[in-house]
C-alpha atoms as a PDB file:
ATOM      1  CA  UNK A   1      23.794  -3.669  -5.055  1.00  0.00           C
ATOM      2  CA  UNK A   2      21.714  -5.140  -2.759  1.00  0.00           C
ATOM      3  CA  UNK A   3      18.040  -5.361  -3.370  1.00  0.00           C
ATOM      4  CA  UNK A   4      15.212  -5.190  -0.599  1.00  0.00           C
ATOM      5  CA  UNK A   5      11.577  -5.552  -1.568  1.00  0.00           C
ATOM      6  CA  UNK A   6       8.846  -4.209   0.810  1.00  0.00           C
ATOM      7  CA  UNK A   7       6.218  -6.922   1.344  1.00  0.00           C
ATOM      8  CA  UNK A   8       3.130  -4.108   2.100  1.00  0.00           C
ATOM      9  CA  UNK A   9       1.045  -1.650   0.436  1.00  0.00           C
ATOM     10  CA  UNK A  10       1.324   0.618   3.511  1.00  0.00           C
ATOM     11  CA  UNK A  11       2.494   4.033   2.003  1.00  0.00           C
ATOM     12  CA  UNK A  12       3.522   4.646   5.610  1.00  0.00           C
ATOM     13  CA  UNK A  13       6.286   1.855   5.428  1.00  0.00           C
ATOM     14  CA  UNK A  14       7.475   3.000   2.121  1.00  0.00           C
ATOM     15  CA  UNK A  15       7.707   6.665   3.040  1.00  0.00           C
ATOM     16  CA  UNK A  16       9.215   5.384   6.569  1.00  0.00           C
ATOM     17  CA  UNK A  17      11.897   3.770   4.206  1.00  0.00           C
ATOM     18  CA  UNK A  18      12.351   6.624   1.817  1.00  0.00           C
ATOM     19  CA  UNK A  19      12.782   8.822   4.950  1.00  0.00           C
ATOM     20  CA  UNK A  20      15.326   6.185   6.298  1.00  0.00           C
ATOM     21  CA  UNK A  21      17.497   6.411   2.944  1.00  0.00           C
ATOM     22  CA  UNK A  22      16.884   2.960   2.550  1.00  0.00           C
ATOM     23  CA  UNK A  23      16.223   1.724  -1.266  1.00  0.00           C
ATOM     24  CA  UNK A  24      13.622  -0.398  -1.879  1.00  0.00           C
ATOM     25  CA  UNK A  25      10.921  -1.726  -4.396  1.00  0.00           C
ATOM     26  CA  UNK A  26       7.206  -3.056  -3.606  1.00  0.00           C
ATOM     27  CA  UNK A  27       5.445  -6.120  -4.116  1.00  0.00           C
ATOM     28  CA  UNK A  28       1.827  -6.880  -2.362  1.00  0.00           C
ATOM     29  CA  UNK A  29       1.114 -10.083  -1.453  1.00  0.00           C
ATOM     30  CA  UNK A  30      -2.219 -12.019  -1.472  1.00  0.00           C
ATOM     31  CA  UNK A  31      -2.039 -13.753   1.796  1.00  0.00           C
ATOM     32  CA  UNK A  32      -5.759 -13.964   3.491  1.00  0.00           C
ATOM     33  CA  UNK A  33      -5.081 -12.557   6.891  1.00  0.00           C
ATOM     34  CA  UNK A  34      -8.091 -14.290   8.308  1.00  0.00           C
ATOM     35  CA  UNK A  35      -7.546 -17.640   6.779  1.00  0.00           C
ATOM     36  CA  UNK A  36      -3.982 -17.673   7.779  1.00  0.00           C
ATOM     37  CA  UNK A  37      -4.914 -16.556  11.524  1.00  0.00           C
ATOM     38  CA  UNK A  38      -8.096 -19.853  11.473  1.00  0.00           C
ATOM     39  CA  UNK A  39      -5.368 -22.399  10.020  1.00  0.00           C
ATOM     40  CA  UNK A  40      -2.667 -21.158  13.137  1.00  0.00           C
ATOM     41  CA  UNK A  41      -5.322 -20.648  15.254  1.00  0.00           C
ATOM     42  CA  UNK A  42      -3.503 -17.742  16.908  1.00  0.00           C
ATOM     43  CA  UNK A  43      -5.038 -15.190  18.995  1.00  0.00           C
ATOM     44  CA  UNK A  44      -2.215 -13.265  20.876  1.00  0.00           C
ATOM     45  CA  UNK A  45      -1.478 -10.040  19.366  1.00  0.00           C
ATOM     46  CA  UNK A  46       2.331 -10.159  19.610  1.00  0.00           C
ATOM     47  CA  UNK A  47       2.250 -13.787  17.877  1.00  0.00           C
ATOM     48  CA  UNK A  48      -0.365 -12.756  15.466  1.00  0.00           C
ATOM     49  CA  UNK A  49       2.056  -9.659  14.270  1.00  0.00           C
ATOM     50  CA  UNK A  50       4.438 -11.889  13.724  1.00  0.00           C
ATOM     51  CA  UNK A  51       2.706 -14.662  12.028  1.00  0.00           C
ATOM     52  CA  UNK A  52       0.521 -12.265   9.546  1.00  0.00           C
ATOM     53  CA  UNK A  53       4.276 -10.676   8.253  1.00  0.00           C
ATOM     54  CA  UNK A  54       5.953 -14.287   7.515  1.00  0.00           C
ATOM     55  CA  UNK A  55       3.078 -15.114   5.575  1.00  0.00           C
ATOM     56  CA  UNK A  56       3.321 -11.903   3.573  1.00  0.00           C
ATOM     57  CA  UNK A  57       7.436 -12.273   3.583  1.00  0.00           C
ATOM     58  CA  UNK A  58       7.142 -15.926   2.028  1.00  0.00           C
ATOM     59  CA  UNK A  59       4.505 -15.040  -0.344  1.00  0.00           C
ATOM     60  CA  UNK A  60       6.241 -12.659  -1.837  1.00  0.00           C
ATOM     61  CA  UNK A  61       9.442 -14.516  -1.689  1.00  0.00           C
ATOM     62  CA  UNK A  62       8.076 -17.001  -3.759  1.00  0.00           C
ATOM     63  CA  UNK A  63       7.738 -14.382  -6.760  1.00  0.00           C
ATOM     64  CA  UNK A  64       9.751 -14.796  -9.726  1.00  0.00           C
ATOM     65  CA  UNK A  65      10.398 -11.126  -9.034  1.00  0.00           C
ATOM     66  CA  UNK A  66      11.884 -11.384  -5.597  1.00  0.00           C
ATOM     67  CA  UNK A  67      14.214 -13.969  -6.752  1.00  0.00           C
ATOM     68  CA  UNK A  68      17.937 -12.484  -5.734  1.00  0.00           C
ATOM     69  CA  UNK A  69      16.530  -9.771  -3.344  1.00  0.00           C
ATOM     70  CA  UNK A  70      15.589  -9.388   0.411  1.00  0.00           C
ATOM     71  CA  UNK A  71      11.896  -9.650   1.398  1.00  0.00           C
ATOM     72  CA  UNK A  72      10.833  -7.764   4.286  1.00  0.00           C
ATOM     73  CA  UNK A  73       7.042  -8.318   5.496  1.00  0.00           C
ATOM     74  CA  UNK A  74       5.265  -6.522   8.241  1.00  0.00           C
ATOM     75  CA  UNK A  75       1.976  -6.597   9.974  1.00  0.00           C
ATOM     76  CA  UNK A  76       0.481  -4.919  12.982  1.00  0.00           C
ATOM     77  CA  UNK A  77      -1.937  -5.529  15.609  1.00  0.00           C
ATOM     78  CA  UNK A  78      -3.326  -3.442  18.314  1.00  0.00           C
ATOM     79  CA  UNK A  79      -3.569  -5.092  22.109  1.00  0.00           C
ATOM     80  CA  UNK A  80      -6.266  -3.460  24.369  1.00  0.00           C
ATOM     81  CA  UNK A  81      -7.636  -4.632  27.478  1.00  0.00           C
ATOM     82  CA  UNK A  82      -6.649  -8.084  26.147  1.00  0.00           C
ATOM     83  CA  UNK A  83      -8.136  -8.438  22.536  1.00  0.00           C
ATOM     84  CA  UNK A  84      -6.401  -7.875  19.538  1.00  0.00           C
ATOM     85  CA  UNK A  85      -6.987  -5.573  17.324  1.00  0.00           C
ATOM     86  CA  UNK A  86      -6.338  -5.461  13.271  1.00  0.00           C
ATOM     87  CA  UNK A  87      -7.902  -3.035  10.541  1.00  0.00           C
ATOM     88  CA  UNK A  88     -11.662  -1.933  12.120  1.00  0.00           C
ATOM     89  CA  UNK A  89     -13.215  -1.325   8.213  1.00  0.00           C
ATOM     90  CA  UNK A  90     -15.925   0.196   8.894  1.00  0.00           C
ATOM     91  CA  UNK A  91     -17.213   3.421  10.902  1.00  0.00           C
ATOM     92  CA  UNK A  92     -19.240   1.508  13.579  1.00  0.00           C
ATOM     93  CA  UNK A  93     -16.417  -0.472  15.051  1.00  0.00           C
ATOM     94  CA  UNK A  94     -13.968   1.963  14.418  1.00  0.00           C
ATOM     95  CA  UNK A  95     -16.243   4.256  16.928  1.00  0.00           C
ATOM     96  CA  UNK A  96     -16.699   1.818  19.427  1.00  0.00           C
ATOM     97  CA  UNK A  97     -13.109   1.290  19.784  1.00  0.00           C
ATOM     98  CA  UNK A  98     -11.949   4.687  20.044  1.00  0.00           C
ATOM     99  CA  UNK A  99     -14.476   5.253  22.838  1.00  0.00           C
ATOM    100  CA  UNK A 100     -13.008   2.639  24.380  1.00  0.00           C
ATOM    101  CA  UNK A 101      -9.705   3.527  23.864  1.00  0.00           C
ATOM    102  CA  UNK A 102      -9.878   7.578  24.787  1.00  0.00           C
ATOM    103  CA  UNK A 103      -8.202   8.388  28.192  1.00  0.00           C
ATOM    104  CA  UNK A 104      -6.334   4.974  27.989  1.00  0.00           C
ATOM    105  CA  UNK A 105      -3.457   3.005  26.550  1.00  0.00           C
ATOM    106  CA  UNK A 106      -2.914  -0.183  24.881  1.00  0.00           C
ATOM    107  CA  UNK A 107       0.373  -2.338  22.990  1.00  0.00           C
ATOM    108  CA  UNK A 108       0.834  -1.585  19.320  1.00  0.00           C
ATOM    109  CA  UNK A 109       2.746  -4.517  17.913  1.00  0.00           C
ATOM    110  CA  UNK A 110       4.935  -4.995  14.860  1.00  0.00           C
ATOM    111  CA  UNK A 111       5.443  -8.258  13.286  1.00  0.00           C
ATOM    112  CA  UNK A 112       8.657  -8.477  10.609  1.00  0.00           C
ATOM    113  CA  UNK A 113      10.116 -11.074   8.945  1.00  0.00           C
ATOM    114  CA  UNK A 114      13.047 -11.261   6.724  1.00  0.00           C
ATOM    115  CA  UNK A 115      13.499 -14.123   3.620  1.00  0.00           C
ATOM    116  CA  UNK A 116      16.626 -13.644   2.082  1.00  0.00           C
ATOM    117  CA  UNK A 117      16.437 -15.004  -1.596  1.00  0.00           C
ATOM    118  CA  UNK A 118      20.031 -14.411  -2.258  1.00  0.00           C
ATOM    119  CA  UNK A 119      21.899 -17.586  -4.550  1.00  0.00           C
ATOM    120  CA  UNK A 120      23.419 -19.567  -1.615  1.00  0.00           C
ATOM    121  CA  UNK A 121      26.439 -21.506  -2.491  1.00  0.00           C
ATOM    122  CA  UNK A 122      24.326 -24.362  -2.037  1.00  0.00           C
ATOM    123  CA  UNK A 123      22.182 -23.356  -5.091  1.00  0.00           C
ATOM    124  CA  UNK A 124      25.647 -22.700  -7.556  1.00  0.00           C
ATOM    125  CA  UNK A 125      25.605 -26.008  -8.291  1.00  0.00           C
ATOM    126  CA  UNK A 126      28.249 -24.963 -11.271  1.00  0.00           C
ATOM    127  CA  UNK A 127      29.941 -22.050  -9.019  1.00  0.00           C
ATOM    128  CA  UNK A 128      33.835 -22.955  -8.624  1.00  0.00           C
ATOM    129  CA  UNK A 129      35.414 -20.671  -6.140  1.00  0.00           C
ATOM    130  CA  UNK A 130      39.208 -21.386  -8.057  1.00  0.00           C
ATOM    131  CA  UNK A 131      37.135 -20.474 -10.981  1.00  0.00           C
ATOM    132  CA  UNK A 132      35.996 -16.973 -10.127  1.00  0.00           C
ATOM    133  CA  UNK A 133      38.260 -14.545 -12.114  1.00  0.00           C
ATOM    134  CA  UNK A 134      38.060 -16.460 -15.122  1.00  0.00           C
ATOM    135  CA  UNK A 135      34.538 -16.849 -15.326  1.00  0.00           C
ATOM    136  CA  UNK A 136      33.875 -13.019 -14.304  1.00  0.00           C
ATOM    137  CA  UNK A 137      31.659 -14.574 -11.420  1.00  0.00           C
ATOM    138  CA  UNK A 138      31.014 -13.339  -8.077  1.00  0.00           C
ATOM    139  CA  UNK A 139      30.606 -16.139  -4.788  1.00  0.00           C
ATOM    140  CA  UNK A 140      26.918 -15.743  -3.886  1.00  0.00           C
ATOM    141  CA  UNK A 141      25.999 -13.962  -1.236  1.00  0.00           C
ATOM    142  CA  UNK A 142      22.672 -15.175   0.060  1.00  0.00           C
ATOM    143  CA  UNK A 143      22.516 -16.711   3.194  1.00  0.00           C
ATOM    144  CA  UNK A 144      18.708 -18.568   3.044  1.00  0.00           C
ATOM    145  CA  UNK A 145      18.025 -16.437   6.383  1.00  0.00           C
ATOM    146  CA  UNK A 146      14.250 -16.436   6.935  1.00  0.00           C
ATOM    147  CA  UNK A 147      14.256 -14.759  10.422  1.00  0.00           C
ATOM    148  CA  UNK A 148      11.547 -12.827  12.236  1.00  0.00           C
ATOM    149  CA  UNK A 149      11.255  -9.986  15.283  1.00  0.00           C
ATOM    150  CA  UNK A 150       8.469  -8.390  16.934  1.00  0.00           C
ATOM    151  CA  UNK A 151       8.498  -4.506  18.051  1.00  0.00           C
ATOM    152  CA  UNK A 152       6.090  -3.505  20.564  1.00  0.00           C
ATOM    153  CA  UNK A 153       5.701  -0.118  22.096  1.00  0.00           C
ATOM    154  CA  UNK A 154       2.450   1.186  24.850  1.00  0.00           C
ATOM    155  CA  UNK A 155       0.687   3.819  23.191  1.00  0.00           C
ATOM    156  CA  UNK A 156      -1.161   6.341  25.725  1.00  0.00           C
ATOM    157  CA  UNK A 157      -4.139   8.251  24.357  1.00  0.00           C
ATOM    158  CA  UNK A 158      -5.838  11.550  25.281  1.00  0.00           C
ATOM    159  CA  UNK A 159      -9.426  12.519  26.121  1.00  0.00           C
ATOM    160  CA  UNK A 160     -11.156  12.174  23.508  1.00  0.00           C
ATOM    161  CA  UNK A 161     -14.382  14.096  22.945  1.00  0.00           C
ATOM    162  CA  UNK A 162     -17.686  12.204  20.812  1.00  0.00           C
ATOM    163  CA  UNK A 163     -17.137  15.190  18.199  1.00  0.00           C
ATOM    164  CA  UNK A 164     -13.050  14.555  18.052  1.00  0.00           C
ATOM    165  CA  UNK A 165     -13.660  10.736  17.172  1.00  0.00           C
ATOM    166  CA  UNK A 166     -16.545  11.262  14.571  1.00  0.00           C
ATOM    167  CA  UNK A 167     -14.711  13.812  13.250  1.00  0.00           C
ATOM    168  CA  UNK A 168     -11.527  11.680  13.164  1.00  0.00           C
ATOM    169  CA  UNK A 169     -13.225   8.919  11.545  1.00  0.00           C
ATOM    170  CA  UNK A 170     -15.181  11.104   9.035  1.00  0.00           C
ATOM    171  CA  UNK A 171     -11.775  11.298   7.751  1.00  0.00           C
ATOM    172  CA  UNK A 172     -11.482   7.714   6.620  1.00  0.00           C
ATOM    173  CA  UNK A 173      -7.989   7.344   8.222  1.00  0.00           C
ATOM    174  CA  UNK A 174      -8.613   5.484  10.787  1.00  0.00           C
ATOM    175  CA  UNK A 175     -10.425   2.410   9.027  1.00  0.00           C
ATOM    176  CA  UNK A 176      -7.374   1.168   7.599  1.00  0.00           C
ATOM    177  CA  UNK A 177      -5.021   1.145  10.258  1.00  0.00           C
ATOM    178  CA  UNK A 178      -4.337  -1.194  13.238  1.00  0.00           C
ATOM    179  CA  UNK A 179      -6.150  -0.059  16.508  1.00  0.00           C
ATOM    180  CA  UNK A 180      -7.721   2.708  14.796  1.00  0.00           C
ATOM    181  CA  UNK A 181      -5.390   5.378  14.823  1.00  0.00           C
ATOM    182  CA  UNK A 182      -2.475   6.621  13.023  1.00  0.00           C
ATOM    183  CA  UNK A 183       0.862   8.444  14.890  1.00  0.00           C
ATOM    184  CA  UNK A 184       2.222   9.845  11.920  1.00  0.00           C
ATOM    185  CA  UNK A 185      -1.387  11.903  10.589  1.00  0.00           C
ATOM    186  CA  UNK A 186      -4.264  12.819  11.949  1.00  0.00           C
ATOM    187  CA  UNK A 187      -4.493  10.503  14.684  1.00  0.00           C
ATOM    188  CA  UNK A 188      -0.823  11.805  16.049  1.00  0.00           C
ATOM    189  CA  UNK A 189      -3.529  14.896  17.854  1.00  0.00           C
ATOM    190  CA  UNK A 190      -4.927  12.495  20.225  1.00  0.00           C
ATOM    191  CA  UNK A 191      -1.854  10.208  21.339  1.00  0.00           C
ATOM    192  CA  UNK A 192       0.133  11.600  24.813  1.00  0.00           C
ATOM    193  CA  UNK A 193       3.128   9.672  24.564  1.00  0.00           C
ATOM    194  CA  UNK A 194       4.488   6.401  22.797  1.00  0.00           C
ATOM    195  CA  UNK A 195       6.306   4.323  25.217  1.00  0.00           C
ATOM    196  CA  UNK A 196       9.067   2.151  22.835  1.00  0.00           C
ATOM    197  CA  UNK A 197      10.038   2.326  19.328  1.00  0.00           C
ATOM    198  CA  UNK A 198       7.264   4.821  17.602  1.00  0.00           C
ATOM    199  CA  UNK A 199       8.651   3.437  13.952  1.00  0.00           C
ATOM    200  CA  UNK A 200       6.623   0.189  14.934  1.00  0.00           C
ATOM    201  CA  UNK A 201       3.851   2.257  15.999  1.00  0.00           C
ATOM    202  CA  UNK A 202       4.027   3.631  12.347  1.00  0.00           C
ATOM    203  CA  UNK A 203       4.485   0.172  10.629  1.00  0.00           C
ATOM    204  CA  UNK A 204       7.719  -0.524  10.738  1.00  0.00           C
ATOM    205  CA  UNK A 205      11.070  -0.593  13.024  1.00  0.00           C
ATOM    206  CA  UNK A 206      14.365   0.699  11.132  1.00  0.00           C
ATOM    207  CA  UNK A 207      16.464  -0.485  13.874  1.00  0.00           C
ATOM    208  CA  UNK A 208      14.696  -3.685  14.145  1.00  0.00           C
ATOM    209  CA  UNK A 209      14.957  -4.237  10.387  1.00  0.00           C
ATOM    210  CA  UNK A 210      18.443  -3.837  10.751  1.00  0.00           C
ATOM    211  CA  UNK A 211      19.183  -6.451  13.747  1.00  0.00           C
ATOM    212  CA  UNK A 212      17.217  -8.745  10.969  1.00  0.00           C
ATOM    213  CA  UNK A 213      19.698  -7.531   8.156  1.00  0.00           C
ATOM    214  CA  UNK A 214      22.507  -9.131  10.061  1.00  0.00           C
ATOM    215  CA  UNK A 215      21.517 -12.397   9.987  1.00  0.00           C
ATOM    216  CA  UNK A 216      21.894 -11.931   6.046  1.00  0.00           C
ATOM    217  CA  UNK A 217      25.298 -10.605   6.256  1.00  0.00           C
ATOM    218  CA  UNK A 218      24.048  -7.159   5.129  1.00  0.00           C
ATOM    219  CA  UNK A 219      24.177  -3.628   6.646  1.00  0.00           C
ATOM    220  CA  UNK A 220      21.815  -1.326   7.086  1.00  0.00           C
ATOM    221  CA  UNK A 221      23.997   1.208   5.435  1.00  0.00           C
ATOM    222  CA  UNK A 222      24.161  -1.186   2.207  1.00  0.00           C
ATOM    223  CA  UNK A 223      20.708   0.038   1.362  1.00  0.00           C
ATOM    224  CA  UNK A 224      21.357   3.819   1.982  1.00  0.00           C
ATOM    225  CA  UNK A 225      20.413   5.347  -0.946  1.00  0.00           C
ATOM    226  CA  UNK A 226      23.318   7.899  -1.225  1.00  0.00           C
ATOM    227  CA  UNK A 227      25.715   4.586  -1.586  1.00  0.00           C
ATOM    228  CA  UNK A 228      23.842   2.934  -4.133  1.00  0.00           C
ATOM    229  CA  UNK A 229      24.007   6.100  -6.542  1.00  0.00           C
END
């Protein structure tokens, strides 16, 4: 069976999984967003996506626990009127950005990256293909893909009143999230219309994750649930 390992504490990526039938464990990494964005020195929002979920992908693949699984790592970021926007933490800037934002639209980006830490051949240095059947062995299947992909899609929001946003943010949802708002809770009341792939509004793109997959040699249908039972 194949393993995949979700690189993210984002219970909306595992649920997005779970709803997907797709199998999967979690392990968090420990990467410092900010010191890994200062030592790139990146500052667009599609390449910061995409930088912030290698760093979580290889961190994690470099677990003793990942070792013969696939690591997937995600991150988002937010693109309005030209900044980028992560996680806003605290009330004040949360507020100021959703001002900003009512009425309007901006580019919600989704990093991934896929490590595949598989046994290559390469790494059997005692594997014998003639061998097989006698030894009860199996080739190896890992390919050593590390391989990355960004989904973007242009969120449009409604008017939003002074009383909707406090309200909104008296929740606490939106301090944790990129951009400020959620899709797939409270904030879904104040978006229009998604234009492109809402999964990577949400965290994560199935489909994406499985043009990733293929560079591993593995099918998205390999991690349904129902075939693993």
């Amino acid at each position: 069976m194949t393993r995949l390992i979700l690189a993210s504490q984002s219970p909306a990526r595992t649920k997005l999984l779970t709803e997907a039938g797709i199998e999967h464990d979690v392990l968090v990494s420990d990467v410092d967003e900010d010191a890994v964005q200062a030592k790139y020195g990146v500052t667009d929002a599609h390449d910061t996506a995409l930088l912030l979920a290698r760093a979580k992908a290889e961190a994690v693949a470099a677990l003793p626990k990942a070792e013969g699984a696939l690591v997937i790592g995600c991150d988002s970021v937010f693109e309005f009127d030209g900044e980028s926007h992560g996680k806003p933490y605290t009330a004040e800037v949360a507020r100021e950005r959703m001002l900003r934002m009512s009425g309007s639209q901006g580019v919600l980006h989704t990093g991934h990256w896929l490590v595949d830490c598989r046994d290559t051949a390469a790494d059997a240095d005692e594997y014998d293909a003639d061998d097989d059947d006698a030894a009860g062995n199996e080739a190896p299947e890992g390919t050593g893909a590390t391989v990355g992909a960004v989904s973007s899609a242009e969120v449009h929001f409604a008017q939003m009143s002074t009383s909707d946003i406090d309200a909104y943010i008296a929740t606490g949802e939106p301090l944790h999230c990129a951009g400020s708002f959620t899709i797939d809770g409270l904030g879904g009341a104040f978006i229009r219309k998604v234009d492109g792939d809402p999964h990577a509004v949400v965290g994560l793109s199935i489909s994406t994750l499985r043009d990733l997959l293929v560079h591993a040699n593995v099918g998205i249908t390999e991690l349904w649930a129902a075939n693993n039972q």
